[in-house]
C-alpha atoms as a PDB file:
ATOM      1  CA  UNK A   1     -78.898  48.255  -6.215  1.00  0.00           C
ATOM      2  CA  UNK A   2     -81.800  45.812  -7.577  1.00  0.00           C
ATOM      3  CA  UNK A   3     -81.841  47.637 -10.662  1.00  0.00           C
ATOM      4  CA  UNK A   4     -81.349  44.477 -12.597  1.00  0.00           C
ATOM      5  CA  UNK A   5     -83.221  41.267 -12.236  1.00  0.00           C
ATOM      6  CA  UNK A   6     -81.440  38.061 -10.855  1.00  0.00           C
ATOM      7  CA  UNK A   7     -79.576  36.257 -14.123  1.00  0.00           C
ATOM      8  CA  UNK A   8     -76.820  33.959 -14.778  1.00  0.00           C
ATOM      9  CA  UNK A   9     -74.252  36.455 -15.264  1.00  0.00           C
ATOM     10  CA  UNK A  10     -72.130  33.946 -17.610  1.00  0.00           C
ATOM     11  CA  UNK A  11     -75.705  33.865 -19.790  1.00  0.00           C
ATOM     12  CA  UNK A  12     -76.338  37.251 -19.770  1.00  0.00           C
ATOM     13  CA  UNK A  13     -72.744  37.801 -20.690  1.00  0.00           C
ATOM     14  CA  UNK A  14     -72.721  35.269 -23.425  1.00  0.00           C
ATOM     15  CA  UNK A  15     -76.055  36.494 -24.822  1.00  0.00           C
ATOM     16  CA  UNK A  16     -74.752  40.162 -24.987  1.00  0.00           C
ATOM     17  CA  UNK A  17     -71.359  38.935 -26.832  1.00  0.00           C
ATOM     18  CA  UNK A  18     -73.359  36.588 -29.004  1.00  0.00           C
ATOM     19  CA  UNK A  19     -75.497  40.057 -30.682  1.00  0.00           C
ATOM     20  CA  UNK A  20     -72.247  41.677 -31.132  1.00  0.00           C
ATOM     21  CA  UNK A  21     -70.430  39.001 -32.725  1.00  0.00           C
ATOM     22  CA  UNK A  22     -73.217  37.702 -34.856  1.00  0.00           C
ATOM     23  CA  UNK A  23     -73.115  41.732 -36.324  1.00  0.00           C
ATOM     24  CA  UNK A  24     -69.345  41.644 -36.937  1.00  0.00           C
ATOM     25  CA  UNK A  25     -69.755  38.065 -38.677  1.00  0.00           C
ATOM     26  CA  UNK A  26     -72.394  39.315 -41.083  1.00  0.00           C
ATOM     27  CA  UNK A  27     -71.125  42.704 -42.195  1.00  0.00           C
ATOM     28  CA  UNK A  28     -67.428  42.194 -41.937  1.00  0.00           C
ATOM     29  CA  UNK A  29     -66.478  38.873 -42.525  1.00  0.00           C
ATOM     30  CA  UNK A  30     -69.701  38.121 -45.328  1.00  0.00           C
ATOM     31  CA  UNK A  31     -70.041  41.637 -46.409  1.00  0.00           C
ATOM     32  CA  UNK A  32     -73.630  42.036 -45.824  1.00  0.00           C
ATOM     33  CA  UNK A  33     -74.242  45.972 -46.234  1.00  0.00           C
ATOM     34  CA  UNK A  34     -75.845  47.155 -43.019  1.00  0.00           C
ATOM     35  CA  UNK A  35     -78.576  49.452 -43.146  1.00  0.00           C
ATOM     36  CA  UNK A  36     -77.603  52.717 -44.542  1.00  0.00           C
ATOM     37  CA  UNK A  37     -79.499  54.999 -42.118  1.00  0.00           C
ATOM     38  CA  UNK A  38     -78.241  52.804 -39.316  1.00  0.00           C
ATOM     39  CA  UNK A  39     -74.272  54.239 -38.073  1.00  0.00           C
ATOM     40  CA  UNK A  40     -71.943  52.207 -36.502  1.00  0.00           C
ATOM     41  CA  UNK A  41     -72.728  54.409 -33.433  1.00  0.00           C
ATOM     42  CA  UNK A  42     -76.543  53.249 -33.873  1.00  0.00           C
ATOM     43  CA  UNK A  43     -76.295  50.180 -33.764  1.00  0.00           C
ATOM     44  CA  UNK A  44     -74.178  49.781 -30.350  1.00  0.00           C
ATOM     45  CA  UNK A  45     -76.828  51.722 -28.979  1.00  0.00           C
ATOM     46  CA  UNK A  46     -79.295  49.894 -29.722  1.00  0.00           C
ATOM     47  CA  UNK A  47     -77.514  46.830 -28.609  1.00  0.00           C
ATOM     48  CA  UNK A  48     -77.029  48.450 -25.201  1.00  0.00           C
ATOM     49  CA  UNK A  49     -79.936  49.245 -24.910  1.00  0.00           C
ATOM     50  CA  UNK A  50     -81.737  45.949 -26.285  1.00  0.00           C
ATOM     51  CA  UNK A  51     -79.500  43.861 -23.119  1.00  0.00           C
ATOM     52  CA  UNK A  52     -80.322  46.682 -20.685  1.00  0.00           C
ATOM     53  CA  UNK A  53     -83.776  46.389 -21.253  1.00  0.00           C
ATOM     54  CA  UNK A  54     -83.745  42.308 -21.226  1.00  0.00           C
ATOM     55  CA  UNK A  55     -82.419  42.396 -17.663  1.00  0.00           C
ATOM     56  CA  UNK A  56     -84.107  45.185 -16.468  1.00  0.00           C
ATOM     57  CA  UNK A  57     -86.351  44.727 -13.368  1.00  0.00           C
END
């Protein structure tokens, strides 16, 4: 408990969907090559832990 500061959880939510999307968009729909010492793996990760971080108290 109180691990997390106090956000709109509908923001938050929308923010976190909004870097995943934006990543599918680019590489799969327009082909952009990602990174090639960046996995699929890495990159969720760092996503995670990007968001954690944000809200983090």
């Amino acid at each position: 408990e109180g691990a997390f500061r106090p956000v709109d959880s509908l923001v938050a939510a929308r923010g976190f969907i909004g870097m995943t999307v934006h990543y599918l968009l680019i590489h799969e729909l327009f082909g952009v090559k990602r990174p090639p010492r960046s996995s699929p793996e890495e990159v969720v990760q760092t996503f995670v832990s990007i968001f954690l971080k944000g809200i983090e108290r």
